[in-house]
PDB file of N, CA and C in Angstrom:
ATOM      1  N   UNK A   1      18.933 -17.765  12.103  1.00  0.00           N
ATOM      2  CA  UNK A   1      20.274 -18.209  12.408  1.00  0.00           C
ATOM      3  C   UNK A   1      20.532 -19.517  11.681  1.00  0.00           C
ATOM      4  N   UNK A   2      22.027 -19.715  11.069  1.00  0.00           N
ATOM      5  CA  UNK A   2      21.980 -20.700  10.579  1.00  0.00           C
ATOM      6  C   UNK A   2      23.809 -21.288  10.386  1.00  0.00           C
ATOM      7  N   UNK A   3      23.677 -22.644  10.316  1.00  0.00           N
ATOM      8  CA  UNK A   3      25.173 -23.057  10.734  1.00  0.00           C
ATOM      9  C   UNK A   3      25.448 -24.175   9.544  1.00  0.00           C
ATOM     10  N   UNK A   4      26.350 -24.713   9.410  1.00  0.00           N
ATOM     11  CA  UNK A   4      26.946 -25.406   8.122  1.00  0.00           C
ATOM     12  C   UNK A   4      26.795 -27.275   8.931  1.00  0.00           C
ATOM     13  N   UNK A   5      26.594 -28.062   7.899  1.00  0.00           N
ATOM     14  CA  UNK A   5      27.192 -29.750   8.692  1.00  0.00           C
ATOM     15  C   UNK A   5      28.506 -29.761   8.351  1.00  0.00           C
ATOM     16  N   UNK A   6      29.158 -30.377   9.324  1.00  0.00           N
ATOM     17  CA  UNK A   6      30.557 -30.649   8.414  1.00  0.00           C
ATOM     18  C   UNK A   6      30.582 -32.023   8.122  1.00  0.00           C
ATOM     19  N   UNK A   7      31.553 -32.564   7.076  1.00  0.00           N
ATOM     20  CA  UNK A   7      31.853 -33.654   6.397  1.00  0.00           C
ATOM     21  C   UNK A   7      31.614 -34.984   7.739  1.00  0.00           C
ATOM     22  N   UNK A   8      31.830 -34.807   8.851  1.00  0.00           N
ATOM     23  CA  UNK A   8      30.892 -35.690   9.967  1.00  0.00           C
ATOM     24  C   UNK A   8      29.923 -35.604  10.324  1.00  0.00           C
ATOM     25  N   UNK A   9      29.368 -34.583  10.084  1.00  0.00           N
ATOM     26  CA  UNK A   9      27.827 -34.483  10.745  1.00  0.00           C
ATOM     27  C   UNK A   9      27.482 -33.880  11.631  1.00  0.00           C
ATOM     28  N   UNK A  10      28.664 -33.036  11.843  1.00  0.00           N
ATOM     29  CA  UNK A  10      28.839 -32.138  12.725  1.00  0.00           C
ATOM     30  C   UNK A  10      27.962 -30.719  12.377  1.00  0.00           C
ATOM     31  N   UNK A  11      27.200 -30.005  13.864  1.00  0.00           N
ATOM     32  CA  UNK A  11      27.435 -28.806  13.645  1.00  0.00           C
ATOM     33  C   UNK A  11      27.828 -27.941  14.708  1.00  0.00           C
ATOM     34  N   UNK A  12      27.901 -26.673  14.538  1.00  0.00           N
ATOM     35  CA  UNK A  12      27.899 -25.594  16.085  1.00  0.00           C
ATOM     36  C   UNK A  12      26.668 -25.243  16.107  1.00  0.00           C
ATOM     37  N   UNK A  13      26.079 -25.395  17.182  1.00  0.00           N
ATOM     38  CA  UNK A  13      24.983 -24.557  17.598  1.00  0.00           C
ATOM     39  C   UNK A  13      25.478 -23.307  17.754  1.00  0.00           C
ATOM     40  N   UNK A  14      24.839 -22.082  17.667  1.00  0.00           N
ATOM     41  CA  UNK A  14      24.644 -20.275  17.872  1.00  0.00           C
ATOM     42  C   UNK A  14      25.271 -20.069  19.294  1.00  0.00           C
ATOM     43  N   UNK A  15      26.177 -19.339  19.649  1.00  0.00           N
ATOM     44  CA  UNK A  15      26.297 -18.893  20.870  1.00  0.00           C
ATOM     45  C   UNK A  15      24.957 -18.647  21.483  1.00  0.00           C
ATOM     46  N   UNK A  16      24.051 -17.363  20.771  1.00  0.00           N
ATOM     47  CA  UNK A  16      22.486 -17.341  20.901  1.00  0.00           C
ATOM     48  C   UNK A  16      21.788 -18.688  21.496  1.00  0.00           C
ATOM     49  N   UNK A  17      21.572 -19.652  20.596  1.00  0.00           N
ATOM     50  CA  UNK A  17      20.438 -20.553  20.808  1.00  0.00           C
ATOM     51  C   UNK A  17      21.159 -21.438  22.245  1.00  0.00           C
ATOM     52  N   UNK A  18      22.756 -21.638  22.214  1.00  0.00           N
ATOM     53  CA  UNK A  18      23.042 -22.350  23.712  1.00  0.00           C
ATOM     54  C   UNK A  18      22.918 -21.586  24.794  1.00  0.00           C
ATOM     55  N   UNK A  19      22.918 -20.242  24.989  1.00  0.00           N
ATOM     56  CA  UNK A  19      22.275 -19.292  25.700  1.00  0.00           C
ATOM     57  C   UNK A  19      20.574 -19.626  26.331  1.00  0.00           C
ATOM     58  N   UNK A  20      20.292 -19.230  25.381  1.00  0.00           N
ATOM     59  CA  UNK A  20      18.930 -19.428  24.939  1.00  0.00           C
ATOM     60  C   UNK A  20      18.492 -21.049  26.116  1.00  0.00           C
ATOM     61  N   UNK A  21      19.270 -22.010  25.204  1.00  0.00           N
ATOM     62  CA  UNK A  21      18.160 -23.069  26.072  1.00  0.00           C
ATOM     63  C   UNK A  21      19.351 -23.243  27.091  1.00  0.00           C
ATOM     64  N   UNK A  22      20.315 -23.166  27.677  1.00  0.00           N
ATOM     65  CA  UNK A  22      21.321 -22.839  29.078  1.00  0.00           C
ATOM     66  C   UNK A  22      22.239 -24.356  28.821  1.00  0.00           C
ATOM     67  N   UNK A  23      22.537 -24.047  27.386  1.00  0.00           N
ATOM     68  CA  UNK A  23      23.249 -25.422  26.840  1.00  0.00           C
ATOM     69  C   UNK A  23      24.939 -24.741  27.378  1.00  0.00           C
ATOM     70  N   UNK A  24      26.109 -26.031  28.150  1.00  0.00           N
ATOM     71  CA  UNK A  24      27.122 -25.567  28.381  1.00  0.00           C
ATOM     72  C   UNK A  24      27.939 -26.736  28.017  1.00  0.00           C
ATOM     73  N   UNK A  25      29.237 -26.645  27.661  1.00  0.00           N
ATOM     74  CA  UNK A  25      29.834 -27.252  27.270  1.00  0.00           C
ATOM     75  C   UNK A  25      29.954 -28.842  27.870  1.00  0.00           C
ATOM     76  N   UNK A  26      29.812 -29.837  27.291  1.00  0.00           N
ATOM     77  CA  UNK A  26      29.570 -31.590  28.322  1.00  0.00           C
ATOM     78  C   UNK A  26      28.122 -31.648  28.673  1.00  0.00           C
ATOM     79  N   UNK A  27      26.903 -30.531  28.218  1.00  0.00           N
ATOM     80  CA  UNK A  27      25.344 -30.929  28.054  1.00  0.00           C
ATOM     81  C   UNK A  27      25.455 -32.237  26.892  1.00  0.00           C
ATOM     82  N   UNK A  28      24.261 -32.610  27.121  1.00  0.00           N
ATOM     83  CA  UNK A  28      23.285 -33.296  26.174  1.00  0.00           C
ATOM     84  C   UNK A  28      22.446 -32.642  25.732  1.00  0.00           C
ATOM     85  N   UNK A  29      22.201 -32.716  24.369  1.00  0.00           N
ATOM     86  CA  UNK A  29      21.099 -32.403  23.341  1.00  0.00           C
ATOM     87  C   UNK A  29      20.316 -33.265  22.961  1.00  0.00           C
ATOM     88  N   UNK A  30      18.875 -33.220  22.976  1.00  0.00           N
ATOM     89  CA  UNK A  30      18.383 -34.184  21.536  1.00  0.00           C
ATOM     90  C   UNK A  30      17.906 -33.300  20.532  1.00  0.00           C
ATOM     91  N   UNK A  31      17.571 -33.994  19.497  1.00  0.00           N
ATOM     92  CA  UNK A  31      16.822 -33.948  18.146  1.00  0.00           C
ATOM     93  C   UNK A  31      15.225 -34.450  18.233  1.00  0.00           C
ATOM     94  N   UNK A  32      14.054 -33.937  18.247  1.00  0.00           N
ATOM     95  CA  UNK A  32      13.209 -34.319  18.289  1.00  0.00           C
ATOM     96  C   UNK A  32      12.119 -33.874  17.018  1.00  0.00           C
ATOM     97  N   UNK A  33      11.591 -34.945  16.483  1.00  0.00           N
ATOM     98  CA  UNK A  33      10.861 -34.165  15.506  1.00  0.00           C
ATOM     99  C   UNK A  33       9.577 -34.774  15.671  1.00  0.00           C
ATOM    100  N   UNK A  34       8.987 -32.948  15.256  1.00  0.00           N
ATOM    101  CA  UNK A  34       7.007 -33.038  15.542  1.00  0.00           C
ATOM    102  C   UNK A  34       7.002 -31.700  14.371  1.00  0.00           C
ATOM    103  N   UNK A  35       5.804 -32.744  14.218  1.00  0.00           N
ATOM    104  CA  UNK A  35       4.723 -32.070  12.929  1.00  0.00           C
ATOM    105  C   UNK A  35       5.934 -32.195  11.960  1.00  0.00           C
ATOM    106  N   UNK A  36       6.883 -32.282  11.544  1.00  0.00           N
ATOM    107  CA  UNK A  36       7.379 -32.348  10.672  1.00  0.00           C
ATOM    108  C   UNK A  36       8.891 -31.504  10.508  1.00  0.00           C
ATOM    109  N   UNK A  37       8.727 -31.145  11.418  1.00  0.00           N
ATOM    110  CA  UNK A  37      10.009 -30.269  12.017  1.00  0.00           C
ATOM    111  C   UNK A  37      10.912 -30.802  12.789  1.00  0.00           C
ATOM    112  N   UNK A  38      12.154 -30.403  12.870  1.00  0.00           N
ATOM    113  CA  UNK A  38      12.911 -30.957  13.754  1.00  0.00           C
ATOM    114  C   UNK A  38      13.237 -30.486  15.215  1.00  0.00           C
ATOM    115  N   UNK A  39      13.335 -30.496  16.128  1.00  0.00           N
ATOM    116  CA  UNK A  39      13.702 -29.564  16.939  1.00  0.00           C
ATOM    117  C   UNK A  39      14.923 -30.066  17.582  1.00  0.00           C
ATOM    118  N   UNK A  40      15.423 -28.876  18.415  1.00  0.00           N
ATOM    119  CA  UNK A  40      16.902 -29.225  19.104  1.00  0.00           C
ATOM    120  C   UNK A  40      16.040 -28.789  20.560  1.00  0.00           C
ATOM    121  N   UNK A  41      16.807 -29.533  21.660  1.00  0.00           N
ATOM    122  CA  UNK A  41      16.335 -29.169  22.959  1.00  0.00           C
ATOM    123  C   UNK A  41      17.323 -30.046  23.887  1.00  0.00           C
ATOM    124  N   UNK A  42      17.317 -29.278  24.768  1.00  0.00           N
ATOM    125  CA  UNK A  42      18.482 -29.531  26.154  1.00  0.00           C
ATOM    126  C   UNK A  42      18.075 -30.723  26.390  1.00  0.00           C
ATOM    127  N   UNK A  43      18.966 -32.146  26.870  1.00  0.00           N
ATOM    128  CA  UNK A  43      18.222 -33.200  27.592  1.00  0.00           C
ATOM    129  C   UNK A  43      18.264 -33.236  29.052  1.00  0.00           C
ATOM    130  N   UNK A  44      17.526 -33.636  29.482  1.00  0.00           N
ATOM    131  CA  UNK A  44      17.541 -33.598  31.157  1.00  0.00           C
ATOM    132  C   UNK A  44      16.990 -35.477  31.120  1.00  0.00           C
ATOM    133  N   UNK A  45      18.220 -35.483  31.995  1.00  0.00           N
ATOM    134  CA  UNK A  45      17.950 -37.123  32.729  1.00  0.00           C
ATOM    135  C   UNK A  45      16.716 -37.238  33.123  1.00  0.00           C
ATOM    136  N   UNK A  46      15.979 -38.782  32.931  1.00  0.00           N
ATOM    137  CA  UNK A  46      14.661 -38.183  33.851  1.00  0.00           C
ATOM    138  C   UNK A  46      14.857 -39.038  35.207  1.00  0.00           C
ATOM    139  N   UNK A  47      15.895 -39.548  35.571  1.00  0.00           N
ATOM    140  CA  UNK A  47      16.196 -40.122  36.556  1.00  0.00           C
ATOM    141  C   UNK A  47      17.170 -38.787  37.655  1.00  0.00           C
ATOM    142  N   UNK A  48      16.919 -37.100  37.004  1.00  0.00           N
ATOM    143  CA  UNK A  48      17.150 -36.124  38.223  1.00  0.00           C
ATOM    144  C   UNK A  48      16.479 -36.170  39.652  1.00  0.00           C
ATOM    145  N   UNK A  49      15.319 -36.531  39.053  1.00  0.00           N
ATOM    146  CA  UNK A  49      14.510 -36.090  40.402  1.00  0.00           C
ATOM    147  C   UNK A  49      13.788 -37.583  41.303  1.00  0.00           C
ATOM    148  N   UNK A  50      14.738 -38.454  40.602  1.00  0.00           N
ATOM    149  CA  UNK A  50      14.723 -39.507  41.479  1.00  0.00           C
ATOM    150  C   UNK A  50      15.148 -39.750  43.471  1.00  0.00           C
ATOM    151  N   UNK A  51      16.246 -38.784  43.413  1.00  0.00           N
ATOM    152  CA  UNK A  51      16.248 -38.515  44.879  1.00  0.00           C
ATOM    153  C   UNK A  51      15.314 -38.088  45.563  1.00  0.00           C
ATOM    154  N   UNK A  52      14.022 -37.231  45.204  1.00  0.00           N
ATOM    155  CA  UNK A  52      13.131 -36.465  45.594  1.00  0.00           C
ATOM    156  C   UNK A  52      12.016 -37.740  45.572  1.00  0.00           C
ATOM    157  N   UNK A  53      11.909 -38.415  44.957  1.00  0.00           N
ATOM    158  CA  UNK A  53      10.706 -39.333  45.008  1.00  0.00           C
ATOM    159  C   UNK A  53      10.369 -40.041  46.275  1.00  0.00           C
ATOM    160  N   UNK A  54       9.244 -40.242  46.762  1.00  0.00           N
ATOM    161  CA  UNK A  54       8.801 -40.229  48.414  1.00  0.00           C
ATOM    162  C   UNK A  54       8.855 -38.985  49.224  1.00  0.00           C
ATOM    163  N   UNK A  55       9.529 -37.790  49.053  1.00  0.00           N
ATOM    164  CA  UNK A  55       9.862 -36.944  49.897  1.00  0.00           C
ATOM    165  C   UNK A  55       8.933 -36.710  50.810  1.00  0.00           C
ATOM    166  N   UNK A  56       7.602 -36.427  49.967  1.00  0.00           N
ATOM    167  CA  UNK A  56       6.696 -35.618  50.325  1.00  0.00           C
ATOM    168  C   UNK A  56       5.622 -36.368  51.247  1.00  0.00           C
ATOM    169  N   UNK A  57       5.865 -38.085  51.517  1.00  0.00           N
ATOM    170  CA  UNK A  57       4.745 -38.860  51.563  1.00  0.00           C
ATOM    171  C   UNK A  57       4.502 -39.187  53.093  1.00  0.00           C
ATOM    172  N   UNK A  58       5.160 -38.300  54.181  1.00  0.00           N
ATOM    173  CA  UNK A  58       4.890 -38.226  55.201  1.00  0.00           C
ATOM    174  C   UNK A  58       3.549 -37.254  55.231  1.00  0.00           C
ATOM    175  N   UNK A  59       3.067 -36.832  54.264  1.00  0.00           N
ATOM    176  CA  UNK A  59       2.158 -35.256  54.459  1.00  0.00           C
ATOM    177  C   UNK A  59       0.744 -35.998  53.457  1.00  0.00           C
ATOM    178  N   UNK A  60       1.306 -37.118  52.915  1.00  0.00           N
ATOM    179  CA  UNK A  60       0.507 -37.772  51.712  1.00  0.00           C
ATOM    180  C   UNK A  60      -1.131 -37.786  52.866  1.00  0.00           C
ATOM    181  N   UNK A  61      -2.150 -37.456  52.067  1.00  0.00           N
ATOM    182  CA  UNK A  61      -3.415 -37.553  53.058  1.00  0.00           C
ATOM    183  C   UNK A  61      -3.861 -36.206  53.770  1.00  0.00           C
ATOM    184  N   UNK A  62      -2.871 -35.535  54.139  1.00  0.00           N
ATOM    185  CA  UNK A  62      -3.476 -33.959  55.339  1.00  0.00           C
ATOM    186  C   UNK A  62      -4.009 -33.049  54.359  1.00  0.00           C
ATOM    187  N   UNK A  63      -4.839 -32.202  54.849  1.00  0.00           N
ATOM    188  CA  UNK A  63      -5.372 -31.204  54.436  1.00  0.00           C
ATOM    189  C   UNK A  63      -4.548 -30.020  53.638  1.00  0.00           C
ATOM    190  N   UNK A  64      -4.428 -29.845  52.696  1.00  0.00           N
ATOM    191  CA  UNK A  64      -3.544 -28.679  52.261  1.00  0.00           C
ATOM    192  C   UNK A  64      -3.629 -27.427  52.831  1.00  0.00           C
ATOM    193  N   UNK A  65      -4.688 -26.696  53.221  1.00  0.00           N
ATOM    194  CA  UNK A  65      -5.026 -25.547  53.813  1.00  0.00           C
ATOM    195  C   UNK A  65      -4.179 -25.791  55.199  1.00  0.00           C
ATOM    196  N   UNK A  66      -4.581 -26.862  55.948  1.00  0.00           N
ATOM    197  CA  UNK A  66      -3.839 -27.151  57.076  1.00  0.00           C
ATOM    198  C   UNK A  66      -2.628 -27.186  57.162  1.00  0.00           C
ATOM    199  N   UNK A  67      -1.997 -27.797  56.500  1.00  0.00           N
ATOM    200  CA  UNK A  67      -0.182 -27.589  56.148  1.00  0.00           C
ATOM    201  C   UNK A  67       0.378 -26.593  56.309  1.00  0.00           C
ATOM    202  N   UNK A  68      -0.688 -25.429  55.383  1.00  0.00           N
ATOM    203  CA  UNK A  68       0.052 -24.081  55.167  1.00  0.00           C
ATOM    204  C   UNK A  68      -0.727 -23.280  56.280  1.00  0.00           C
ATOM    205  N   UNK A  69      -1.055 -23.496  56.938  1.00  0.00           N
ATOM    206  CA  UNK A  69      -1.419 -22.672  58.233  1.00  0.00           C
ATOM    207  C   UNK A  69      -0.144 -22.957  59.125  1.00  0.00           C
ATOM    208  N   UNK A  70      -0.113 -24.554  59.310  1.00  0.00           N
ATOM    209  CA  UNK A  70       1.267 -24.655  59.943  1.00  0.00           C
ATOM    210  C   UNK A  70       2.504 -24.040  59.693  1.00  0.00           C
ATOM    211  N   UNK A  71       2.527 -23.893  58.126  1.00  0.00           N
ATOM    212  CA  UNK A  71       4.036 -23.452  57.568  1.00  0.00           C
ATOM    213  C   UNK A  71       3.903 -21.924  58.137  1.00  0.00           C
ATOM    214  N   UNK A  72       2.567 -21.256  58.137  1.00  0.00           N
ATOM    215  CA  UNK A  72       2.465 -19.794  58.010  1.00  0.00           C
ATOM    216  C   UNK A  72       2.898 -19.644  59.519  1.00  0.00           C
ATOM    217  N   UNK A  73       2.132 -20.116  60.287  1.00  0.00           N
ATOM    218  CA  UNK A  73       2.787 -20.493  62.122  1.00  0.00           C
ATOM    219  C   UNK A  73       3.881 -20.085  62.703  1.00  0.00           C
ATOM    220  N   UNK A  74       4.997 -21.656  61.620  1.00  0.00           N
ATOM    221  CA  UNK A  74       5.801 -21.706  62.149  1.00  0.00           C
ATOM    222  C   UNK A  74       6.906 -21.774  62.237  1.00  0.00           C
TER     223      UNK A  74
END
């Protein structure tokens, strides 16, 4: 697959490839390059899963097997 720059620097990504990585119109993209290649890839904030941080830290310490006996319970 392949797409043109325009005179800004513009391009369209593939209906395909925004499919593909679940790119929708008002996403972020980056450009990342490894080994020598460039790549395109969806950006994800990494401040998403900041609400979730601590969630879990009432359980921080118990037995895992034990947990899920409880969950299986109850």
């Amino acid at each position: 697959m392949g797409t043109r720059v325009t005179s800004k620097g513009q391009v369209t990504i593939p209906k395909a490839v925004r499919d593909k990585l679940g790119v929708r119109p008002g996403d972020e993209i980056e450009f990342v390059e490894e080994d020598g290649a460039v790549l395109v890839r969806r950006r994800i904030d990494p401040a998403v899963f900041d609400k979730w941080r601590g969630f879990l830290r009432d359980l921080e310490g118990k037995d895992v097997d034990e947990l899920i006996r409880e969950m299986r319970d109850g």
